[in-house]
PDB file of N, CA and C in Angstrom:
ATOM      1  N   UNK A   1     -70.127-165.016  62.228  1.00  0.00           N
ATOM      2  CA  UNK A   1     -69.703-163.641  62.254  1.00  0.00           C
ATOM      3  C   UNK A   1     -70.698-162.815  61.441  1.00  0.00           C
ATOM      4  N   UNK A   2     -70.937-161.507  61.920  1.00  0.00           N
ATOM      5  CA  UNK A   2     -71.753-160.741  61.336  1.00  0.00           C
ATOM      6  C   UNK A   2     -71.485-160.724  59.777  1.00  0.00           C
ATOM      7  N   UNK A   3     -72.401-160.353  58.810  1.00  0.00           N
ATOM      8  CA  UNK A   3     -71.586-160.644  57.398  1.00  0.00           C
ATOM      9  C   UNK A   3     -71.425-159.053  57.220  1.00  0.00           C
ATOM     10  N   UNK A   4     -71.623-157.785  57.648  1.00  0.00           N
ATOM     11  CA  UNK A   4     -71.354-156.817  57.613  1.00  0.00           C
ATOM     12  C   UNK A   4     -69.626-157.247  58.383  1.00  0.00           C
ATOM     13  N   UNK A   5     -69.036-157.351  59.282  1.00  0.00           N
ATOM     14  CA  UNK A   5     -68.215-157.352  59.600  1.00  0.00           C
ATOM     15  C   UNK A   5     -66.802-158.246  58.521  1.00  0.00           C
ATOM     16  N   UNK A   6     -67.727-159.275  58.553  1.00  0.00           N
ATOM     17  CA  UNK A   6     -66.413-160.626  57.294  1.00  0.00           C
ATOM     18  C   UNK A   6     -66.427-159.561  56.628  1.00  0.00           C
ATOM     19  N   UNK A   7     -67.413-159.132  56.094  1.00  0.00           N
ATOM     20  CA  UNK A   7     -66.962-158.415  54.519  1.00  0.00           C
ATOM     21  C   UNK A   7     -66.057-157.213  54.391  1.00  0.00           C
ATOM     22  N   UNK A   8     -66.078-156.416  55.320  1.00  0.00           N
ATOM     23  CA  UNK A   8     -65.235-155.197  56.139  1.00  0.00           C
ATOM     24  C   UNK A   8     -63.622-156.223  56.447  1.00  0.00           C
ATOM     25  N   UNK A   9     -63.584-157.200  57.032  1.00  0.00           N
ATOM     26  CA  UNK A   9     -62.363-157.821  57.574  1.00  0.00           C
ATOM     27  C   UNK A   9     -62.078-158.777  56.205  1.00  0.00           C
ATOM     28  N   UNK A  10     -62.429-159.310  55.216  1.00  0.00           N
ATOM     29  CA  UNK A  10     -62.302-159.826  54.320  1.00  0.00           C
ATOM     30  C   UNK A  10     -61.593-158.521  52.991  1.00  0.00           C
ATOM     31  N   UNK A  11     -61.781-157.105  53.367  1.00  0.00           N
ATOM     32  CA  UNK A  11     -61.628-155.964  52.901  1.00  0.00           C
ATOM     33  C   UNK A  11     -59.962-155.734  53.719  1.00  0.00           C
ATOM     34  N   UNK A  12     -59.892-155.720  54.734  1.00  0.00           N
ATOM     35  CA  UNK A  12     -59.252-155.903  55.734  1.00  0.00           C
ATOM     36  C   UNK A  12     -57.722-156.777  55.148  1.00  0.00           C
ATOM     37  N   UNK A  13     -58.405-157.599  54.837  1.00  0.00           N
ATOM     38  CA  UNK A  13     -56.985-158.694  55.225  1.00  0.00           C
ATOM     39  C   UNK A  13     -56.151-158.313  53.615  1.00  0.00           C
ATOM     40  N   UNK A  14     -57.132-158.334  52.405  1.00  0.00           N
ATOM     41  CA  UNK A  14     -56.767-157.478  51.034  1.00  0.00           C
ATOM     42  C   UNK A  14     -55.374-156.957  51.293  1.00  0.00           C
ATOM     43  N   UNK A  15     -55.953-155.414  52.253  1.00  0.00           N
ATOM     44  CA  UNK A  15     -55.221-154.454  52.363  1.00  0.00           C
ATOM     45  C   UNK A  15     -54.127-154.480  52.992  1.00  0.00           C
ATOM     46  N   UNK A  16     -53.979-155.146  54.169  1.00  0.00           N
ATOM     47  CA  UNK A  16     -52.912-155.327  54.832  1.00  0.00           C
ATOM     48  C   UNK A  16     -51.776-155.965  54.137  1.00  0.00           C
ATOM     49  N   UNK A  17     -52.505-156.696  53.248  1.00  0.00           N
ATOM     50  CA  UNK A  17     -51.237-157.826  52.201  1.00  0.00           C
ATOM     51  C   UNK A  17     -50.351-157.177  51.778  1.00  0.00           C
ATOM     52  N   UNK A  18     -51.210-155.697  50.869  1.00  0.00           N
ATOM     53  CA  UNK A  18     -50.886-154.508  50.305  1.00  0.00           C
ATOM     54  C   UNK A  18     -49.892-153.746  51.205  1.00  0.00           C
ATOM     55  N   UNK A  19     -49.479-154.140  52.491  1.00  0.00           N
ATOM     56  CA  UNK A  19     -49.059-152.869  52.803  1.00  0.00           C
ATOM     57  C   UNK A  19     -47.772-153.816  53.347  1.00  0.00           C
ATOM     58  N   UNK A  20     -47.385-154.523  52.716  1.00  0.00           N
ATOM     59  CA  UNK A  20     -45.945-155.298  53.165  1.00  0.00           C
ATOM     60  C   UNK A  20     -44.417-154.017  53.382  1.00  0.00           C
ATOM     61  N   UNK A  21     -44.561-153.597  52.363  1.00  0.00           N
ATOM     62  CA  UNK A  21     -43.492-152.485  52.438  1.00  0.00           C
ATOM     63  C   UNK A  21     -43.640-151.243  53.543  1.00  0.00           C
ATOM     64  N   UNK A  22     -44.747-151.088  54.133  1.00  0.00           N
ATOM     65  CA  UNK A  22     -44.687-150.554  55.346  1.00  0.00           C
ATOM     66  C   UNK A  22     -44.200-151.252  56.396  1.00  0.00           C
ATOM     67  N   UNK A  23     -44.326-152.413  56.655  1.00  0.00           N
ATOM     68  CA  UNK A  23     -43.936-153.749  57.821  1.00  0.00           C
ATOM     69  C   UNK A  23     -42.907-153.769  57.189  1.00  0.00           C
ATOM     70  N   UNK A  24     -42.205-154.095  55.676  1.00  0.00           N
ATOM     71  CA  UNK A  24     -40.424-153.936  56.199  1.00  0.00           C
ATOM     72  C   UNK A  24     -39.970-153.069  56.471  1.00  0.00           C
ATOM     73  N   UNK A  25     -40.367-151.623  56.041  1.00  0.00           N
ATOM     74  CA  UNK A  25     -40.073-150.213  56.613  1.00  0.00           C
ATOM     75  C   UNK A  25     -39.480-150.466  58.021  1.00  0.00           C
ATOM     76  N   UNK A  26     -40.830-150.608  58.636  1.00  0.00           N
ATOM     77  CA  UNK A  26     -40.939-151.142  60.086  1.00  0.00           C
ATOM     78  C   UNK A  26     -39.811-151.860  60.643  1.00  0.00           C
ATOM     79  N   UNK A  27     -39.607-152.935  60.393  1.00  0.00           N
ATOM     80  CA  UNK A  27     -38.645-154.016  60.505  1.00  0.00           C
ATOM     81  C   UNK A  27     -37.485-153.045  60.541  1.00  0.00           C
ATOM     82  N   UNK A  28     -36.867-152.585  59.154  1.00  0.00           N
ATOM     83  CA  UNK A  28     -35.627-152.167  58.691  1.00  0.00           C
ATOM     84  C   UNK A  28     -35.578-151.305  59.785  1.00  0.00           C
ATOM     85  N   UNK A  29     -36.065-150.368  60.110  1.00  0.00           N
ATOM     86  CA  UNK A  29     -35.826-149.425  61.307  1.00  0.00           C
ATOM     87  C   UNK A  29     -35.692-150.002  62.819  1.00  0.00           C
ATOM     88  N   UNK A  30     -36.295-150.840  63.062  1.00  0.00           N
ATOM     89  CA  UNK A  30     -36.086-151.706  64.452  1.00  0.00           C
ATOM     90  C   UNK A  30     -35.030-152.625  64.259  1.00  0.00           C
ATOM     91  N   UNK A  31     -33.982-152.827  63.070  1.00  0.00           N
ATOM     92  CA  UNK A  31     -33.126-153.551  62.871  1.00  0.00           C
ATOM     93  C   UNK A  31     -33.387-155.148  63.433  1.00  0.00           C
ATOM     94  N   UNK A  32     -34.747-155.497  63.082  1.00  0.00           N
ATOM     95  CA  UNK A  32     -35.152-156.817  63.134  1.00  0.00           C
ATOM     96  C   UNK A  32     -34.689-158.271  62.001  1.00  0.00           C
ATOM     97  N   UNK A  33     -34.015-157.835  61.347  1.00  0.00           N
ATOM     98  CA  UNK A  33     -33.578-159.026  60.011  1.00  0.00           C
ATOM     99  C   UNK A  33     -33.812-160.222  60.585  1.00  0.00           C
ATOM    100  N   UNK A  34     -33.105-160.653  61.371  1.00  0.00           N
ATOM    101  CA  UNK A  34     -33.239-161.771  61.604  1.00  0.00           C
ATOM    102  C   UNK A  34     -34.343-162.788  61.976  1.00  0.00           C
ATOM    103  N   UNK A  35     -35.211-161.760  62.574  1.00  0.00           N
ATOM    104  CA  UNK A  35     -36.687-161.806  62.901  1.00  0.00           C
ATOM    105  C   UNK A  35     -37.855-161.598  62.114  1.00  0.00           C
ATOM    106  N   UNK A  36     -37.284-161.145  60.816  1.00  0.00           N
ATOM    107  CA  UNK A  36     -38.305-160.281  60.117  1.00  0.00           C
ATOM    108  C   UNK A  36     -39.120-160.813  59.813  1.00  0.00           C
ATOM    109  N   UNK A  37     -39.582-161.902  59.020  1.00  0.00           N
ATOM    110  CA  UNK A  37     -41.039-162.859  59.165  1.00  0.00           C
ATOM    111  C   UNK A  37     -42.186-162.781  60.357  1.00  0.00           C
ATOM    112  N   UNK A  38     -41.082-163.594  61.001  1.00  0.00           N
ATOM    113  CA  UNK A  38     -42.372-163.460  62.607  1.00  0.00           C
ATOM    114  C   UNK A  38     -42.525-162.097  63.024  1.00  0.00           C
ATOM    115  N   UNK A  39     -41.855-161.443  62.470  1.00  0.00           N
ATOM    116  CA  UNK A  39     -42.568-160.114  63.304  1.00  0.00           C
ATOM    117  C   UNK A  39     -43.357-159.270  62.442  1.00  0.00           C
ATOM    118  N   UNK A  40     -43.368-159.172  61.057  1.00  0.00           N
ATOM    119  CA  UNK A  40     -43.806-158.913  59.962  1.00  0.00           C
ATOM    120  C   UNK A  40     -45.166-160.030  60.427  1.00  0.00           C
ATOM    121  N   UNK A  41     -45.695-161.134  60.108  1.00  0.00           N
ATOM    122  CA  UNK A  41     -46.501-161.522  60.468  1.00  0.00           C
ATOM    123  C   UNK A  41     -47.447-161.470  61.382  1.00  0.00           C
ATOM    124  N   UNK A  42     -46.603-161.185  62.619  1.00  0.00           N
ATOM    125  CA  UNK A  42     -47.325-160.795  64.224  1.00  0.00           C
ATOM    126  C   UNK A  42     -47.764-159.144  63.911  1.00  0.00           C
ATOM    127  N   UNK A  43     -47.104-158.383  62.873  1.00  0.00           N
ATOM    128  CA  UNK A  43     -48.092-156.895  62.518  1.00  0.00           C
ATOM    129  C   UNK A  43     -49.167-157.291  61.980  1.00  0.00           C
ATOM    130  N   UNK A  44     -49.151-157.975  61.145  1.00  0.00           N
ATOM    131  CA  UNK A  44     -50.014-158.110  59.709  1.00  0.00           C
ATOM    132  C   UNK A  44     -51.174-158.764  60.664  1.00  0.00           C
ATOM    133  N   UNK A  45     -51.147-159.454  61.689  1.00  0.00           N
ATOM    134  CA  UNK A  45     -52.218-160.346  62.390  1.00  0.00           C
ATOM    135  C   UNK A  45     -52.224-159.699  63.530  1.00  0.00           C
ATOM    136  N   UNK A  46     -52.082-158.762  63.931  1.00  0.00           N
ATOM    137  CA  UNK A  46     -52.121-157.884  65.016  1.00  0.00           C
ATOM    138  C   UNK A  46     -53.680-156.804  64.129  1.00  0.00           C
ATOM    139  N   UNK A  47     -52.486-155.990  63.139  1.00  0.00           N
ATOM    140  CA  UNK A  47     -53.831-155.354  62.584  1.00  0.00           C
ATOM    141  C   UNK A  47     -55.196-155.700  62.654  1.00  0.00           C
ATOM    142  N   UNK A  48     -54.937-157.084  62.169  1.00  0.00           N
ATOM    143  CA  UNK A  48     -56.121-158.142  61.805  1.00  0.00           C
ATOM    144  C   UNK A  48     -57.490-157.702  62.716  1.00  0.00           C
ATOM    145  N   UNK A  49     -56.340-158.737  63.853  1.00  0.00           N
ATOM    146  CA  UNK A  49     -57.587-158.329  65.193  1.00  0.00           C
ATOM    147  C   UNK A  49     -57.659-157.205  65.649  1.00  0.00           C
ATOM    148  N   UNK A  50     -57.210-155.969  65.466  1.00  0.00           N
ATOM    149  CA  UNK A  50     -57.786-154.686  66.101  1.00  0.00           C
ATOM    150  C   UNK A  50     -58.852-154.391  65.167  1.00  0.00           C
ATOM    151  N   UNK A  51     -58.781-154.462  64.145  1.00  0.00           N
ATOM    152  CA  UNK A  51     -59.769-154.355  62.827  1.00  0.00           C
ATOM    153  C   UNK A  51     -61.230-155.133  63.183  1.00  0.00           C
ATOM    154  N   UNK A  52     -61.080-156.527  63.751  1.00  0.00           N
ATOM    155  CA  UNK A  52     -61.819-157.583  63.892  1.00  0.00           C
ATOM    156  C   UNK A  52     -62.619-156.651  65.338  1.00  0.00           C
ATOM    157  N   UNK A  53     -62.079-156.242  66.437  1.00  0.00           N
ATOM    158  CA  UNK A  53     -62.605-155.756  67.724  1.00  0.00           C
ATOM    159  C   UNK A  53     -63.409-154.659  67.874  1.00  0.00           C
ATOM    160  N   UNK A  54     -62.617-153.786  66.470  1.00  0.00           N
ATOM    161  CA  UNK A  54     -63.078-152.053  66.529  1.00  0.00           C
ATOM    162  C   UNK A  54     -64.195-152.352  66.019  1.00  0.00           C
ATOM    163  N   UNK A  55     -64.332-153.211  64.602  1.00  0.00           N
ATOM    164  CA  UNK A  55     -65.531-153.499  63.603  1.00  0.00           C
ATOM    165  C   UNK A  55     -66.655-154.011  64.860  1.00  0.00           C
ATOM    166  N   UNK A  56     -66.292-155.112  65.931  1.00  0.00           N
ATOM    167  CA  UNK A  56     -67.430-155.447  66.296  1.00  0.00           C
ATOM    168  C   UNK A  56     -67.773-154.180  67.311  1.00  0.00           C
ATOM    169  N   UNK A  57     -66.918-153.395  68.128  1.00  0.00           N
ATOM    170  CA  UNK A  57     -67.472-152.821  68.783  1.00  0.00           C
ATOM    171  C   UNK A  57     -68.149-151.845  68.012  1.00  0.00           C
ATOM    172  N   UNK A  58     -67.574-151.470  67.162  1.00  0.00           N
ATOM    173  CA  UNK A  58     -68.474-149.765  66.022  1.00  0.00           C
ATOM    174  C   UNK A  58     -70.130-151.126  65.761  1.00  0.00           C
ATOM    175  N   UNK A  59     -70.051-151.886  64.857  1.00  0.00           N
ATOM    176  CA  UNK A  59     -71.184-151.956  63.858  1.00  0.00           C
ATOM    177  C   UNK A  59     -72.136-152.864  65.083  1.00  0.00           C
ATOM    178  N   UNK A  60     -71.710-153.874  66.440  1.00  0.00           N
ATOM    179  CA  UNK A  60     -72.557-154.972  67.242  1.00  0.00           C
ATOM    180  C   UNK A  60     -72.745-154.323  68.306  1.00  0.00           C
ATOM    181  N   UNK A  61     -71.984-153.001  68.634  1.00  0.00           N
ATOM    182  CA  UNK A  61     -72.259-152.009  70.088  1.00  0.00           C
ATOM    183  C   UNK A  61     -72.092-153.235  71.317  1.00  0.00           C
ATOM    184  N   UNK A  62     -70.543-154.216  70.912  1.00  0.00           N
ATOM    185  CA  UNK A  62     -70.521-154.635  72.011  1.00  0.00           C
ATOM    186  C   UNK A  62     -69.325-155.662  71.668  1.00  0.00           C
ATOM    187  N   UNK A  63     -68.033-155.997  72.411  1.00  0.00           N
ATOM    188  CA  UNK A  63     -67.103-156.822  72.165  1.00  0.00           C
ATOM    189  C   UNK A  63     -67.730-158.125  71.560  1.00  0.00           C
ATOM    190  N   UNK A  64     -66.633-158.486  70.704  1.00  0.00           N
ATOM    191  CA  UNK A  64     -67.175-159.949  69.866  1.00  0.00           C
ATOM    192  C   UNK A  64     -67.324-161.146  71.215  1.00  0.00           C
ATOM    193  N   UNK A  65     -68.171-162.109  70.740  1.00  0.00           N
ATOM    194  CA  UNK A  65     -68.181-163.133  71.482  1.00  0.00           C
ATOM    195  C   UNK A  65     -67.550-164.408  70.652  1.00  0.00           C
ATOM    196  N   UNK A  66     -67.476-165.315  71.872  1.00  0.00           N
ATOM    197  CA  UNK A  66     -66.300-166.528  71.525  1.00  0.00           C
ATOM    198  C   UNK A  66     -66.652-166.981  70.410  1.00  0.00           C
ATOM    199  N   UNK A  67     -67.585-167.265  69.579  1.00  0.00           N
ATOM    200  CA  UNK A  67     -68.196-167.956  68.509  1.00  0.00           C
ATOM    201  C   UNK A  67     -67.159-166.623  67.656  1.00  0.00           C
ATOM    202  N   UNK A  68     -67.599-165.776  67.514  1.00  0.00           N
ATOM    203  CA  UNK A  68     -67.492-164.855  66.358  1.00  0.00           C
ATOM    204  C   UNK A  68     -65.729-164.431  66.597  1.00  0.00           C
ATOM    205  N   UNK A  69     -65.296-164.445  67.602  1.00  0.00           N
ATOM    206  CA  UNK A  69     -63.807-164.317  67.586  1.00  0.00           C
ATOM    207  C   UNK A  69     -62.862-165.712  66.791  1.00  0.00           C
ATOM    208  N   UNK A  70     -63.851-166.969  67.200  1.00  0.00           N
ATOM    209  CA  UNK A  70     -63.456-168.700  66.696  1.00  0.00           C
ATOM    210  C   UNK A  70     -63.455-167.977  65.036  1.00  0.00           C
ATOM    211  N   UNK A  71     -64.938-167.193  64.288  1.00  0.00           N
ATOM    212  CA  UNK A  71     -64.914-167.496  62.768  1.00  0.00           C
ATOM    213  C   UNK A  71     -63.971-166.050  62.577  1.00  0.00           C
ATOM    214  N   UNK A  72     -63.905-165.368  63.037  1.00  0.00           N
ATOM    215  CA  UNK A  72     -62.617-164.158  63.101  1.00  0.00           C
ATOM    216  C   UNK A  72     -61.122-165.359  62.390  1.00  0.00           C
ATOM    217  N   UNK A  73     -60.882-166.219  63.459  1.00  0.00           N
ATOM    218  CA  UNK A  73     -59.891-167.380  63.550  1.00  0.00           C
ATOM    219  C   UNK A  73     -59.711-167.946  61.920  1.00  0.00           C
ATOM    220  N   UNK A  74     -61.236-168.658  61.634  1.00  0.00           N
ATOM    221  CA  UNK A  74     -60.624-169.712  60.580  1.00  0.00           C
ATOM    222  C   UNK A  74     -61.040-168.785  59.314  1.00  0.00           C
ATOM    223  N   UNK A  75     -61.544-167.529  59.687  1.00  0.00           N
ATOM    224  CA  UNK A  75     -61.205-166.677  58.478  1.00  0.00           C
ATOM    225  C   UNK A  75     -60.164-166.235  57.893  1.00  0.00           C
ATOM    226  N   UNK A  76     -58.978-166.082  58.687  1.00  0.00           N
ATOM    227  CA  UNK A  76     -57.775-165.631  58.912  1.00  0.00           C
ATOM    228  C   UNK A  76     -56.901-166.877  58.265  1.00  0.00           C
ATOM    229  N   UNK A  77     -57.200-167.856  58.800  1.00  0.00           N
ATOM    230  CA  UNK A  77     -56.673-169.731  58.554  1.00  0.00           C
ATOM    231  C   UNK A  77     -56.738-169.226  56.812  1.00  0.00           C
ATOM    232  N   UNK A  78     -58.389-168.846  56.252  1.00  0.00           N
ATOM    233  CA  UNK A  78     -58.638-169.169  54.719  1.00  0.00           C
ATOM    234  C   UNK A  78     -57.228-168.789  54.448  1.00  0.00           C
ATOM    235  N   UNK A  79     -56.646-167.999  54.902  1.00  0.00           N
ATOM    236  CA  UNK A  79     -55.309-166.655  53.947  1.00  0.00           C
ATOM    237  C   UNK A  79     -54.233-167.278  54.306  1.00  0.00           C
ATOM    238  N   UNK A  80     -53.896-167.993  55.064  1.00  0.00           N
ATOM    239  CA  UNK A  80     -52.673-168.353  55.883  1.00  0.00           C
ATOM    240  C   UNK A  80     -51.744-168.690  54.390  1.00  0.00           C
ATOM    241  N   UNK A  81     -51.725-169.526  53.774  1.00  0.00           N
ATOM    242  CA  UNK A  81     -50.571-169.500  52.808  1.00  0.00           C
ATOM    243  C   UNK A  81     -50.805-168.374  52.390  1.00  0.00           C
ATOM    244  N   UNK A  82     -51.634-167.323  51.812  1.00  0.00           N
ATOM    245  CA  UNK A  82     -50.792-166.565  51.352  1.00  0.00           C
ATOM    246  C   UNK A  82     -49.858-165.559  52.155  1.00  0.00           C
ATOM    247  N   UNK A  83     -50.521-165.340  53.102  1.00  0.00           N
ATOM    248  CA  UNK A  83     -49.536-164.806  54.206  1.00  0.00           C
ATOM    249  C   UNK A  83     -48.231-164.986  54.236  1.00  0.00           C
ATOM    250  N   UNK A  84     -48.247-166.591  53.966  1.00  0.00           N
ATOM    251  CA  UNK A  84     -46.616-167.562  54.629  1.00  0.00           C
ATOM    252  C   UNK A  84     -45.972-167.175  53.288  1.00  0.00           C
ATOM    253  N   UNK A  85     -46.853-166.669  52.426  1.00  0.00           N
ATOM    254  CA  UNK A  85     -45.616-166.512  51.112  1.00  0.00           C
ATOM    255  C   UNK A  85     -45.258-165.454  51.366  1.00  0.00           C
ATOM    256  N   UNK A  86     -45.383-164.037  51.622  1.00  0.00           N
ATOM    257  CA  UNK A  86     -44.853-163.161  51.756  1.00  0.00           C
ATOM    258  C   UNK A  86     -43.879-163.091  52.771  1.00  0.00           C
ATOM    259  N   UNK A  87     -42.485-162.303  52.339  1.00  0.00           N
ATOM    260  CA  UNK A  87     -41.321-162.140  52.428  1.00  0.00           C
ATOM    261  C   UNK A  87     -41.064-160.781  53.194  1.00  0.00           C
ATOM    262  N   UNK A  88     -40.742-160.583  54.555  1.00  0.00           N
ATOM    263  CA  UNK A  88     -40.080-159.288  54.528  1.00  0.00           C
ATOM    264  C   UNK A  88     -39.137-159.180  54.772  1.00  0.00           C
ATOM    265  N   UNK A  89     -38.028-159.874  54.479  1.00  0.00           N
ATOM    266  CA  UNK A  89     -36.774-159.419  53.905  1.00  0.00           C
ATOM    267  C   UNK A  89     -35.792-159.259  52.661  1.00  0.00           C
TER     268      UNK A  89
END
């Protein structure tokens, strides 16, 4: 992966951690409780990759390719527990 990009999506993943109380916001209003993890998660990794697509199309002037979407992947993997620790309910 471009290292202009990791470092932008490594900036990226920081922030999103940061923004848990917007995703239960989220949740609480779609009356998701029961769901609230997986769907709290599926935001938080949703962001991820729009972040991951926009970055390559703005800074590579061209959709990521399979290699760089794979280290997109086990960049994401590095964070995974901390992810799994966070709670949105």
């Amino acid at each position: 992966m471009d290292k202009k990009i990791q470092k932008i999506m490594q900036e990226k993943i920081h922030e999103t951690m940061g923004k848990v109380n917007e995703v239960t916001s989220l949740i609480n209003l779609l009356d998701l409780s029961s769901d609230a993890n997986s769907f709290g998660y599926g935001v938080m990794i949703g962001r991820l990759y729009n972040s991951f697509y926009y970055q390559s199309r703005r800074i590579l002037k061209r959709d990521p390719t399979e290699q760089e979407f794979s280290d997109f992947i086990e960049l994401v993997k590095q964070y995974q527990s901390k992810f799994l620790d966070i709670s949105f309910s």
